[in-house]
C-alpha atoms as a PDB file:
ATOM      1  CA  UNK A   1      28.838   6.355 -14.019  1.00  0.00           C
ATOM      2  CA  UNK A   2      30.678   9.506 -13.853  1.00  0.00           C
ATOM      3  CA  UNK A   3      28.958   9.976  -9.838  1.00  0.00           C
ATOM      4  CA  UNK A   4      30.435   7.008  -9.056  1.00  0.00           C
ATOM      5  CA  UNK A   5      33.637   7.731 -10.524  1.00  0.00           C
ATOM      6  CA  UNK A   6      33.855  10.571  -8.547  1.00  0.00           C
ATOM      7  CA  UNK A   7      32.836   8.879  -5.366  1.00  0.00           C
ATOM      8  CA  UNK A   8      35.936   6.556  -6.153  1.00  0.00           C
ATOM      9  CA  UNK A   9      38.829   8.922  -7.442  1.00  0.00           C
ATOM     10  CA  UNK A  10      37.952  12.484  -5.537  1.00  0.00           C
ATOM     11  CA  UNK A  11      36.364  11.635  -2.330  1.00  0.00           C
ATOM     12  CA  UNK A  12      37.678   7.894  -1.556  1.00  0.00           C
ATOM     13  CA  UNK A  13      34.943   6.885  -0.133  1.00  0.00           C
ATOM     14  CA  UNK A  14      34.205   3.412  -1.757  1.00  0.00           C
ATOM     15  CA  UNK A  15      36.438   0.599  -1.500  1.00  0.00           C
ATOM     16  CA  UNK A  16      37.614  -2.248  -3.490  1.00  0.00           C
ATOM     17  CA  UNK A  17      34.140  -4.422  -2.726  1.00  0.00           C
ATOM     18  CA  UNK A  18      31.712  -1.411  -3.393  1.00  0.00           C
ATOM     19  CA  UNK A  19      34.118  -0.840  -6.703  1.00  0.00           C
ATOM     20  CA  UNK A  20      34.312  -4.461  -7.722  1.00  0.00           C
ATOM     21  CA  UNK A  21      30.115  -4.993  -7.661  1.00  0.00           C
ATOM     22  CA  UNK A  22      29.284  -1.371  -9.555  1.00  0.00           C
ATOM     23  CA  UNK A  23      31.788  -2.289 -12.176  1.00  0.00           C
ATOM     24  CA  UNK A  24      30.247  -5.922 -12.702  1.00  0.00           C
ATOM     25  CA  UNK A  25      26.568  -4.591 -12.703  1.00  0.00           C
ATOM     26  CA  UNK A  26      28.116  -2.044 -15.415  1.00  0.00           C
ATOM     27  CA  UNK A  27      29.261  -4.705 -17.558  1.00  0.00           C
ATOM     28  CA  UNK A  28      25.871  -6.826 -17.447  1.00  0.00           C
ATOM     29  CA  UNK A  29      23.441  -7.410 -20.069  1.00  0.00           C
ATOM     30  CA  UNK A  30      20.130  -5.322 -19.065  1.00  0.00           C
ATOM     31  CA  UNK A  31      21.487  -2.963 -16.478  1.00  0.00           C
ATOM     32  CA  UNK A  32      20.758   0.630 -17.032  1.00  0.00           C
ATOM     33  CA  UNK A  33      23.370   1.566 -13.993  1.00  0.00           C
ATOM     34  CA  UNK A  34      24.919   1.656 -10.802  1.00  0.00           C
ATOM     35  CA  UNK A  35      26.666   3.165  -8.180  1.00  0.00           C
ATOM     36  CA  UNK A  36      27.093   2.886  -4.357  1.00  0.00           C
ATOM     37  CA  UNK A  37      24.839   4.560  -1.728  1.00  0.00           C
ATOM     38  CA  UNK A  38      24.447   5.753   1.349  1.00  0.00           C
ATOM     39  CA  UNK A  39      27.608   8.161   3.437  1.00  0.00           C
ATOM     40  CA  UNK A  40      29.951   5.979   1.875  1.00  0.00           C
ATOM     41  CA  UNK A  41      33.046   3.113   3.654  1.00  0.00           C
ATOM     42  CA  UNK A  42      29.751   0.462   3.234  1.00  0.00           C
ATOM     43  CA  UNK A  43      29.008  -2.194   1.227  1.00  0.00           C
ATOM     44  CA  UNK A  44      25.927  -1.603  -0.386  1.00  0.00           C
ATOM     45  CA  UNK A  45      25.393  -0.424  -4.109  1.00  0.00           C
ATOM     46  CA  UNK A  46      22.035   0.600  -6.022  1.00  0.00           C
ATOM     47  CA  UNK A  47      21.279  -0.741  -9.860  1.00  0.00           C
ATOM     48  CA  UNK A  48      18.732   0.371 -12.065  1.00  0.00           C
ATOM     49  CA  UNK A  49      17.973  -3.083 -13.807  1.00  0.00           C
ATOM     50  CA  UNK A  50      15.068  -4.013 -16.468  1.00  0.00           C
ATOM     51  CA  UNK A  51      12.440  -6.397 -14.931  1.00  0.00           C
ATOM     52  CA  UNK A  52      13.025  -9.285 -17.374  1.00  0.00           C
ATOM     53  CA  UNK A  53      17.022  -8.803 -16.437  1.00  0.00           C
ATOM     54  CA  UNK A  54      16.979  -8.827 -12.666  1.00  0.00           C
ATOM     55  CA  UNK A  55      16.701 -12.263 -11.774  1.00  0.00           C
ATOM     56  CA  UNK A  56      18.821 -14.156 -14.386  1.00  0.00           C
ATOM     57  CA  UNK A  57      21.046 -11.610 -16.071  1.00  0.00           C
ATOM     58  CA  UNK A  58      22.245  -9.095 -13.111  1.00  0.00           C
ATOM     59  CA  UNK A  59      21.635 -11.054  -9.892  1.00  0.00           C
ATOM     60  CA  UNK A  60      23.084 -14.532 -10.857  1.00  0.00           C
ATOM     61  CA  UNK A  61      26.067 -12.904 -12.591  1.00  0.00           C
ATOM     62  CA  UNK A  62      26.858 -10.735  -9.901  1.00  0.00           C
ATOM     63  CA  UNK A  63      27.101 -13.306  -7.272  1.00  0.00           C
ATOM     64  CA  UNK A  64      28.716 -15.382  -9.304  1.00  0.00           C
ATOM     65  CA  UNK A  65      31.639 -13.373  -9.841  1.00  0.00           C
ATOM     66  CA  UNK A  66      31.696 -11.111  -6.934  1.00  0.00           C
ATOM     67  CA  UNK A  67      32.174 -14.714  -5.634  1.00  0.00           C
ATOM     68  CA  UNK A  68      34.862 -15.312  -7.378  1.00  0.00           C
ATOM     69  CA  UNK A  69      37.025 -12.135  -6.961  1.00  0.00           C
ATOM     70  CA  UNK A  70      35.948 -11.443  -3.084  1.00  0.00           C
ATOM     71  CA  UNK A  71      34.540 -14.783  -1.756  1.00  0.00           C
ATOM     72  CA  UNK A  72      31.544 -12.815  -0.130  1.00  0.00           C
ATOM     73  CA  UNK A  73      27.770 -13.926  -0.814  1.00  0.00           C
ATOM     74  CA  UNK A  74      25.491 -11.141  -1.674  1.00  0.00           C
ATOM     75  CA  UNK A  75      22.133 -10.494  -0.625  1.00  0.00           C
ATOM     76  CA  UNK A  76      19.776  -8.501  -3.201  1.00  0.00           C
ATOM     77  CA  UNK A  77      16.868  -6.713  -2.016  1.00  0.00           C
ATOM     78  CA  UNK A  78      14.886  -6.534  -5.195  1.00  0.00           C
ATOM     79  CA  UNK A  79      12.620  -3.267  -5.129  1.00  0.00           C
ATOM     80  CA  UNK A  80       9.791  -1.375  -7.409  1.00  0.00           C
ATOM     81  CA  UNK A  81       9.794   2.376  -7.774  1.00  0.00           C
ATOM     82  CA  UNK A  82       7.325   3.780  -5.789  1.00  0.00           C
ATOM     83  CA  UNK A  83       4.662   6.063  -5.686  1.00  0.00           C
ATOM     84  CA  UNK A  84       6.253   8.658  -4.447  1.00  0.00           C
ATOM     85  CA  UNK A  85       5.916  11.278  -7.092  1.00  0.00           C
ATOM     86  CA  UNK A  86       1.893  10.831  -6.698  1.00  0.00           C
ATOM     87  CA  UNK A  87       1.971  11.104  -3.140  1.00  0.00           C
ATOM     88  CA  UNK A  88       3.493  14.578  -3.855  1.00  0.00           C
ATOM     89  CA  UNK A  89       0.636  16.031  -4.979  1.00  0.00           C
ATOM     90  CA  UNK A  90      -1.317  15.011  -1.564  1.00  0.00           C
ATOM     91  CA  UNK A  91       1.339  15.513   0.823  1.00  0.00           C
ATOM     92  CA  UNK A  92       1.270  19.357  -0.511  1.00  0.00           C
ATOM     93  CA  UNK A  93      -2.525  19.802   0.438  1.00  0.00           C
ATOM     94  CA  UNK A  94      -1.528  18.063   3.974  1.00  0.00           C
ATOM     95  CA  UNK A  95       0.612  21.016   4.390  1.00  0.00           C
ATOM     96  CA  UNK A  96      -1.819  23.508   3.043  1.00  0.00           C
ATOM     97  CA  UNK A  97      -4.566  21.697   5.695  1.00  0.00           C
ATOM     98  CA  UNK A  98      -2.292  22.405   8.436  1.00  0.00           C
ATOM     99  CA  UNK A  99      -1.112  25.988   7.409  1.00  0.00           C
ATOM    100  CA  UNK A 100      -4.694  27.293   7.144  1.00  0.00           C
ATOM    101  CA  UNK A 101      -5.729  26.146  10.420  1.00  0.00           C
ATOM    102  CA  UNK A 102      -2.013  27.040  12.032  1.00  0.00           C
ATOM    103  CA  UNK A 103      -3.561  30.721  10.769  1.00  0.00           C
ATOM    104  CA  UNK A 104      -7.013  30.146  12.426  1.00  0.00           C
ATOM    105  CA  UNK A 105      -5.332  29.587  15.292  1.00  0.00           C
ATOM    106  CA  UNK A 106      -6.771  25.805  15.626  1.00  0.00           C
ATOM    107  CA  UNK A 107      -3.044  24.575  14.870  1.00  0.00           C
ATOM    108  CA  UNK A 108       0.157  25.559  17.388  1.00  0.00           C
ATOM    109  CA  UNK A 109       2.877  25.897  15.532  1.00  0.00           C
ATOM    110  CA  UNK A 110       4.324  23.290  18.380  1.00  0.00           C
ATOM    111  CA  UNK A 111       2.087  20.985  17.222  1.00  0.00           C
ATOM    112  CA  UNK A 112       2.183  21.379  13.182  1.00  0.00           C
ATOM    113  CA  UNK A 113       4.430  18.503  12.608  1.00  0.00           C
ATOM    114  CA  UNK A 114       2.704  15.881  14.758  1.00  0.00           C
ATOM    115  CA  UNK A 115      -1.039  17.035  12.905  1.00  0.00           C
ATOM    116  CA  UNK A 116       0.711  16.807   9.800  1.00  0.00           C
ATOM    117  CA  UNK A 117       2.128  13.433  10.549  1.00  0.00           C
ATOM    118  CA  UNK A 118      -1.467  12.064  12.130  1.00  0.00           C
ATOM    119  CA  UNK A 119      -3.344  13.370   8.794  1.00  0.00           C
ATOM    120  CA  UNK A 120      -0.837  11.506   6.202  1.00  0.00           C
ATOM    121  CA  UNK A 121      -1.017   8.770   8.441  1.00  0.00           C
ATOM    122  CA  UNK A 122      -4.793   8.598   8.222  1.00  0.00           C
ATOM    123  CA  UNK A 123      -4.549   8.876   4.523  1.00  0.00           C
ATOM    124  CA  UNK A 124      -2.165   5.726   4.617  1.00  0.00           C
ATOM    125  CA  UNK A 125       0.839   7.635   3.308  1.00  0.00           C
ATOM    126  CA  UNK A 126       4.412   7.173   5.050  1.00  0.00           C
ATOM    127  CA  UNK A 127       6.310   9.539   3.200  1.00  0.00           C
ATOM    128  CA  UNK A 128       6.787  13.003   4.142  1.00  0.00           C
ATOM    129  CA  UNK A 129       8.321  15.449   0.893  1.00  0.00           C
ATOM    130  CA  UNK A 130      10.631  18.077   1.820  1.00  0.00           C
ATOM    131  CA  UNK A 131       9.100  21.358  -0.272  1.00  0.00           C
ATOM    132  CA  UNK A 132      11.672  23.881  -2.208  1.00  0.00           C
ATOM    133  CA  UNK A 133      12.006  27.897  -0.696  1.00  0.00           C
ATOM    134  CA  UNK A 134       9.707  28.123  -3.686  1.00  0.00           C
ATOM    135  CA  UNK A 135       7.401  25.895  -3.270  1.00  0.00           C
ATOM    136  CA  UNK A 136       6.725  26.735   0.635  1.00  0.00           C
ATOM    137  CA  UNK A 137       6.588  30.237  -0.749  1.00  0.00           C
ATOM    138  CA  UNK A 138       3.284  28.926  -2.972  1.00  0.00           C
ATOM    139  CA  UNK A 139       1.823  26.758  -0.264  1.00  0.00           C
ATOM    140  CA  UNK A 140       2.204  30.323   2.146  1.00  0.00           C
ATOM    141  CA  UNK A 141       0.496  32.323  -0.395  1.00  0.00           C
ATOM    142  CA  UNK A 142      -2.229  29.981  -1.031  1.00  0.00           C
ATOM    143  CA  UNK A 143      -2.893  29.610   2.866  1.00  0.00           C
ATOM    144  CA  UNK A 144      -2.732  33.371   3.220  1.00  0.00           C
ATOM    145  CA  UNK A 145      -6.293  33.698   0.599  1.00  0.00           C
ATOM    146  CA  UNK A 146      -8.230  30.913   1.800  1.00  0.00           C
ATOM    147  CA  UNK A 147     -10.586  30.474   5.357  1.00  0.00           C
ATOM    148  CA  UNK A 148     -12.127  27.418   4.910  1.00  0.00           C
ATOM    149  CA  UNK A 149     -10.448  24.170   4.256  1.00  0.00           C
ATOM    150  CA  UNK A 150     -13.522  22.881   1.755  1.00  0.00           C
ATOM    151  CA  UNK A 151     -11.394  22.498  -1.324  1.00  0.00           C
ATOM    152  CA  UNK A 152      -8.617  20.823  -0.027  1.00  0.00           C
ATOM    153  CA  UNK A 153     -10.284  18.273   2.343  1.00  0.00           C
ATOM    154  CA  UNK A 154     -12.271  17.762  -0.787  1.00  0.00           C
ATOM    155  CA  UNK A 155      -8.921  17.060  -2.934  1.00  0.00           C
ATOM    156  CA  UNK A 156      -7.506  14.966  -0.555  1.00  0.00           C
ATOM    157  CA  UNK A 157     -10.417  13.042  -0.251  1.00  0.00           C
ATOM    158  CA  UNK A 158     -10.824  12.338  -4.529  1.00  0.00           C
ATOM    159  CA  UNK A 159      -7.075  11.377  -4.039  1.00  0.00           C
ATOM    160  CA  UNK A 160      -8.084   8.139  -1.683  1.00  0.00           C
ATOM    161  CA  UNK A 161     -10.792   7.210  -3.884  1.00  0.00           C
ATOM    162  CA  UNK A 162      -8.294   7.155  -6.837  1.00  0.00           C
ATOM    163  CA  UNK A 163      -5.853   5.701  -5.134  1.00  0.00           C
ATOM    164  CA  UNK A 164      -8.152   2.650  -3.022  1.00  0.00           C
ATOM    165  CA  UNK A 165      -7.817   4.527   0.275  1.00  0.00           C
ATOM    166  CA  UNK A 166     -11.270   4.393   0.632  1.00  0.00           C
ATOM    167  CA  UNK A 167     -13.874   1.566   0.709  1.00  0.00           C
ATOM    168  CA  UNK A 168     -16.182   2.810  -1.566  1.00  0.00           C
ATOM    169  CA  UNK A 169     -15.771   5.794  -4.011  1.00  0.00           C
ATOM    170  CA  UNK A 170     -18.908   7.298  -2.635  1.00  0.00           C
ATOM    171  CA  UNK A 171     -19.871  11.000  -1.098  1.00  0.00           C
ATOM    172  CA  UNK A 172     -20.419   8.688   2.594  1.00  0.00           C
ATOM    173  CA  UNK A 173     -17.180   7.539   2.580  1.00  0.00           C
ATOM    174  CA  UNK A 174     -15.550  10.698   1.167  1.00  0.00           C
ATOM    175  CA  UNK A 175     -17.542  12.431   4.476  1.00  0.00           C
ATOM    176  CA  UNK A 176     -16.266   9.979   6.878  1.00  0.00           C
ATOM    177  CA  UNK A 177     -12.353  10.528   5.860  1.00  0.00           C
ATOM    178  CA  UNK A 178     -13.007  13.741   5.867  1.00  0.00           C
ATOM    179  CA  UNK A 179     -14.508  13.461   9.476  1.00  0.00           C
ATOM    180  CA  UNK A 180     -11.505  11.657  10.418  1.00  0.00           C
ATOM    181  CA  UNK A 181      -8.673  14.336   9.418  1.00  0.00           C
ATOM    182  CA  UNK A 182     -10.462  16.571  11.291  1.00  0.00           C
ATOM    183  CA  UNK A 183     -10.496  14.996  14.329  1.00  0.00           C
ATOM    184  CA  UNK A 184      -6.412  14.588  13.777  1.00  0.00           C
ATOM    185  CA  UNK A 185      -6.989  18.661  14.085  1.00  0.00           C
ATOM    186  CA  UNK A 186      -9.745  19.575  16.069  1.00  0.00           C
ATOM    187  CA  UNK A 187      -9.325  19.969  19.658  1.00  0.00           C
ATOM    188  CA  UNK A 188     -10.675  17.562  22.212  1.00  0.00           C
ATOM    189  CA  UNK A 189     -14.564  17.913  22.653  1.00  0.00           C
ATOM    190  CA  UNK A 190     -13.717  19.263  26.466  1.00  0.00           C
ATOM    191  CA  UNK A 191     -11.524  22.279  25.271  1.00  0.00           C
ATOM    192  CA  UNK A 192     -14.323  23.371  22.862  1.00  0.00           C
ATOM    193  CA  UNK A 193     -16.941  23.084  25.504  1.00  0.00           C
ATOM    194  CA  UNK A 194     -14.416  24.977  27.685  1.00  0.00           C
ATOM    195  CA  UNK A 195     -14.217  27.880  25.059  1.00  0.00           C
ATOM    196  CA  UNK A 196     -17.796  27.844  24.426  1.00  0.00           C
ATOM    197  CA  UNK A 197     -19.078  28.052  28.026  1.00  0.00           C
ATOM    198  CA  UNK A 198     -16.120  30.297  28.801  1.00  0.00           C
ATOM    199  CA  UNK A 199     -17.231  32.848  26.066  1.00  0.00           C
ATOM    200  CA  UNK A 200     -20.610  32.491  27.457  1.00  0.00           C
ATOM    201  CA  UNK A 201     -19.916  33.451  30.494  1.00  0.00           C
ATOM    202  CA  UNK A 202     -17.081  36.039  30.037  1.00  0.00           C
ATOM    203  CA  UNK A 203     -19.564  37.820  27.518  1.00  0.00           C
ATOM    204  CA  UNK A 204     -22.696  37.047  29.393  1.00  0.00           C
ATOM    205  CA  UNK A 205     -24.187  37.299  26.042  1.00  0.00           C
ATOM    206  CA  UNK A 206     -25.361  33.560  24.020  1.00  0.00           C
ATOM    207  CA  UNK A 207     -24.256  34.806  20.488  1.00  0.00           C
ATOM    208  CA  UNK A 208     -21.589  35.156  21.081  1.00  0.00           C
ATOM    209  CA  UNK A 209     -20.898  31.910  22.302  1.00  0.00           C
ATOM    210  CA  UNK A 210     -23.142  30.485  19.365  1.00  0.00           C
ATOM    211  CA  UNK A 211     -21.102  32.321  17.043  1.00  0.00           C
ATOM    212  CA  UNK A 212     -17.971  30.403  18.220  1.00  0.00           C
ATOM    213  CA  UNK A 213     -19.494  27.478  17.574  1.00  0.00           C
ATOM    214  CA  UNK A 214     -20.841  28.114  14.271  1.00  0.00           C
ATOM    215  CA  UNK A 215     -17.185  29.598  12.970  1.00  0.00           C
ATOM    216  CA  UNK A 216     -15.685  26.432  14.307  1.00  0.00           C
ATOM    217  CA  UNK A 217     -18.050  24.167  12.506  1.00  0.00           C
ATOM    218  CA  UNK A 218     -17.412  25.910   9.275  1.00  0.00           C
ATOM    219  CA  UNK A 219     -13.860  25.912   9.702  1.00  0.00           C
ATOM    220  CA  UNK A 220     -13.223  21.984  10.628  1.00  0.00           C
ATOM    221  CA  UNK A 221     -15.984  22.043   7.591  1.00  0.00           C
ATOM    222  CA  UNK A 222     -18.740  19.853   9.751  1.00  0.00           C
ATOM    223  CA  UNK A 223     -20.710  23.030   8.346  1.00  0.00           C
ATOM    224  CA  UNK A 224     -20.249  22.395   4.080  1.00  0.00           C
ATOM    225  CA  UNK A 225     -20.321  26.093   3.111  1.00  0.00           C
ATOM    226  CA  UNK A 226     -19.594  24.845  -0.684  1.00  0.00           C
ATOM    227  CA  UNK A 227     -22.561  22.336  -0.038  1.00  0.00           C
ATOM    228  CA  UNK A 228     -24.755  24.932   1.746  1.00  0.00           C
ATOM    229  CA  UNK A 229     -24.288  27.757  -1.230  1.00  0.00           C
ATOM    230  CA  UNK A 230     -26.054  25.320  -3.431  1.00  0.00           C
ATOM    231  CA  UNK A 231     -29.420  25.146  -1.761  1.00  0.00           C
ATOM    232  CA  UNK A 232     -32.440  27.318  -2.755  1.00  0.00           C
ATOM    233  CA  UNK A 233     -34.175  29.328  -0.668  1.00  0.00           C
ATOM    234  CA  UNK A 234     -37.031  32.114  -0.453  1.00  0.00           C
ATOM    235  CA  UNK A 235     -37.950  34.533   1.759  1.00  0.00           C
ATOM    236  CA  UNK A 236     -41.698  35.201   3.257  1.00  0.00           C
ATOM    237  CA  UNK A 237     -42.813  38.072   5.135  1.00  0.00           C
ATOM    238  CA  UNK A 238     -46.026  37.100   7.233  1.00  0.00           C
ATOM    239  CA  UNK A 239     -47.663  38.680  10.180  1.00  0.00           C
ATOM    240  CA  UNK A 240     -45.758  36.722  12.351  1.00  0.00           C
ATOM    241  CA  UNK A 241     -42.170  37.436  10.941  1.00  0.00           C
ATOM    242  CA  UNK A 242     -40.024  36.517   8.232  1.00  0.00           C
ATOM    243  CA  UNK A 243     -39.956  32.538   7.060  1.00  0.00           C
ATOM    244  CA  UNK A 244     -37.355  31.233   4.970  1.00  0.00           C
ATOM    245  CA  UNK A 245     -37.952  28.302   2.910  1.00  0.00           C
ATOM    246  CA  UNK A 246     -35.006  25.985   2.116  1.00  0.00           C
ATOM    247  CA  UNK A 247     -34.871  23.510  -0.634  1.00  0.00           C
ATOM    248  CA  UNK A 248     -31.904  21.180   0.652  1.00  0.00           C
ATOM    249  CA  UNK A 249     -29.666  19.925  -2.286  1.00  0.00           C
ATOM    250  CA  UNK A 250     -26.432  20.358  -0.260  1.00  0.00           C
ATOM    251  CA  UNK A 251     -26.991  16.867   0.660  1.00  0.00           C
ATOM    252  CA  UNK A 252     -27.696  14.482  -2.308  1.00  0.00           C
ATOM    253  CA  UNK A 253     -30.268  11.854  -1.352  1.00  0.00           C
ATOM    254  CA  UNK A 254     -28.163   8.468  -0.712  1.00  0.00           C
ATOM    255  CA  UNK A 255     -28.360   5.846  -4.009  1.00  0.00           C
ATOM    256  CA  UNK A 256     -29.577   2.783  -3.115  1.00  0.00           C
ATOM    257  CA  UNK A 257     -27.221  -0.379  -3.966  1.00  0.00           C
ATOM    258  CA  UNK A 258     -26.305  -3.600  -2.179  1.00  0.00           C
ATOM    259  CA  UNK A 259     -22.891  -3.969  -1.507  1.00  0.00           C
ATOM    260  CA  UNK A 260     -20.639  -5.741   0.847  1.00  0.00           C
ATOM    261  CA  UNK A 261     -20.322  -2.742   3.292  1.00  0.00           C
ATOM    262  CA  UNK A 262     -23.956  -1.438   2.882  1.00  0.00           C
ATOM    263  CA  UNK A 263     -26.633  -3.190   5.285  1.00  0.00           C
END
């Protein structure tokens, strides 16, 4: 009330309609408040309203007697509070994703905002948050210890499944959104086979160019270095070299169950 007041008596920039439907809505049964928005010299207000109160309490009364004192018919756009404050949470690894690889080189710093718009957009989220001096601060720090993106693709990804982003809450699906920020990231497949042959060629030397490849794979995280670290392996010395045996459980084996999506 008292922001409102203000907006009224110090800056002057309401106006006898704006006034006249924030003082109703104060006076009704079930409304926990109101006060105008937007720059101001407008004619639209915002009310906090219980649900059981919106429809017969604060928007019947308030056309009814803005009616009456100002002849104008209202329209009420009746709104839920959003998820915002859980999108948060996301939106902050989004910019951690695009900090790490804007320090691997993989992101220009020309192009940050438009890969951080395509990855919340693949995530279905519209909302961008503007962070604090503090909070970018964090997010900096955090970027500036880590090389690999495996934990946060991996947070991102148990954030759709809680959230229904996903079709299934399974490791497949988990892979293929995964897949899919990446590719907002990566670049095209002819600018990697550019690099690759280039390094080739410049070095004249294949392991280099291998090399390349294999860093890039770990660092789009097409190679699961988390996954990989889990496996068992031995080493055997034989007359005809060294042999490494590899018991795979970075992969779990896939759990049979019908579904609508599974063939």
């Amino acid at each position: 009330m008292s922001l409102m007041c203000r907006f009224r008596d110090d800056y002057e920039v309401t106006g006898i309609e704006l006034d006249t439907m924030v003082e109703i809505a104060w006076n009704q049964e079930g409304v926990i408040g109101s006060r105008m928005t937007g720059a101001g010299f407008g004619g639209c207000t915002i009310s906090i309203v219980k649900k059981d109160a919106v429809d017969k309490v604060y928007c019947r009364m308030l056309e009814r007697n803005i009616r009456k004192k100002l002849g104008w018919i209202l329209i009420f756009y009746v709104v839920n509070i959003s998820d915002g404050a859980k999108n948060y949470e996301c939106v902050c690894r989004n910019r951690k994703i695009s900090g790490i690889f804007g320090k691997n080189g993989l992101v220009l710093p020309e192009d940050r905002i438009l890969v951080t718009n395509l990855i919340l957009d693949s995530i279905g989220i519209v909302d961008y948050v503007e962070f604090s001096s503090e909070e970018r601060k964090e997010i900096e720090k955090y970027v500036e210890n880590v090389k690999y993106p495996t934990e946060i693709l991996d947070n991102i990804t148990e954030w759709a499944a809680r959230n229904g982003k996903l079709i299934a809450n399974t490791t497949t699906f988990k892979d293929l959104l995964n897949a899919k920020i990446m590719g907002q990231i990566l670049p095209r497949t002819s600018e990697i086979s550019k690099s690759f042959l280039g390094k080739n060629m410049e070095m004249k030397n294949r392991e280099s160019a291998t090399d390349y490849f294999y860093e890039i794979s770990k660092q789009s995280n097409y190679i699961r270095t988390d996954r990989i670290a889990k496996n068992m392996y031995w080493n055997y010395k034989n007359k005809y070299g060294e042999l490494e045996i590899t018991v795979n459980l970075s992969k779990p084996e896939k759990i049979q169950k019908k579904s609508q999506w599974q063939k």
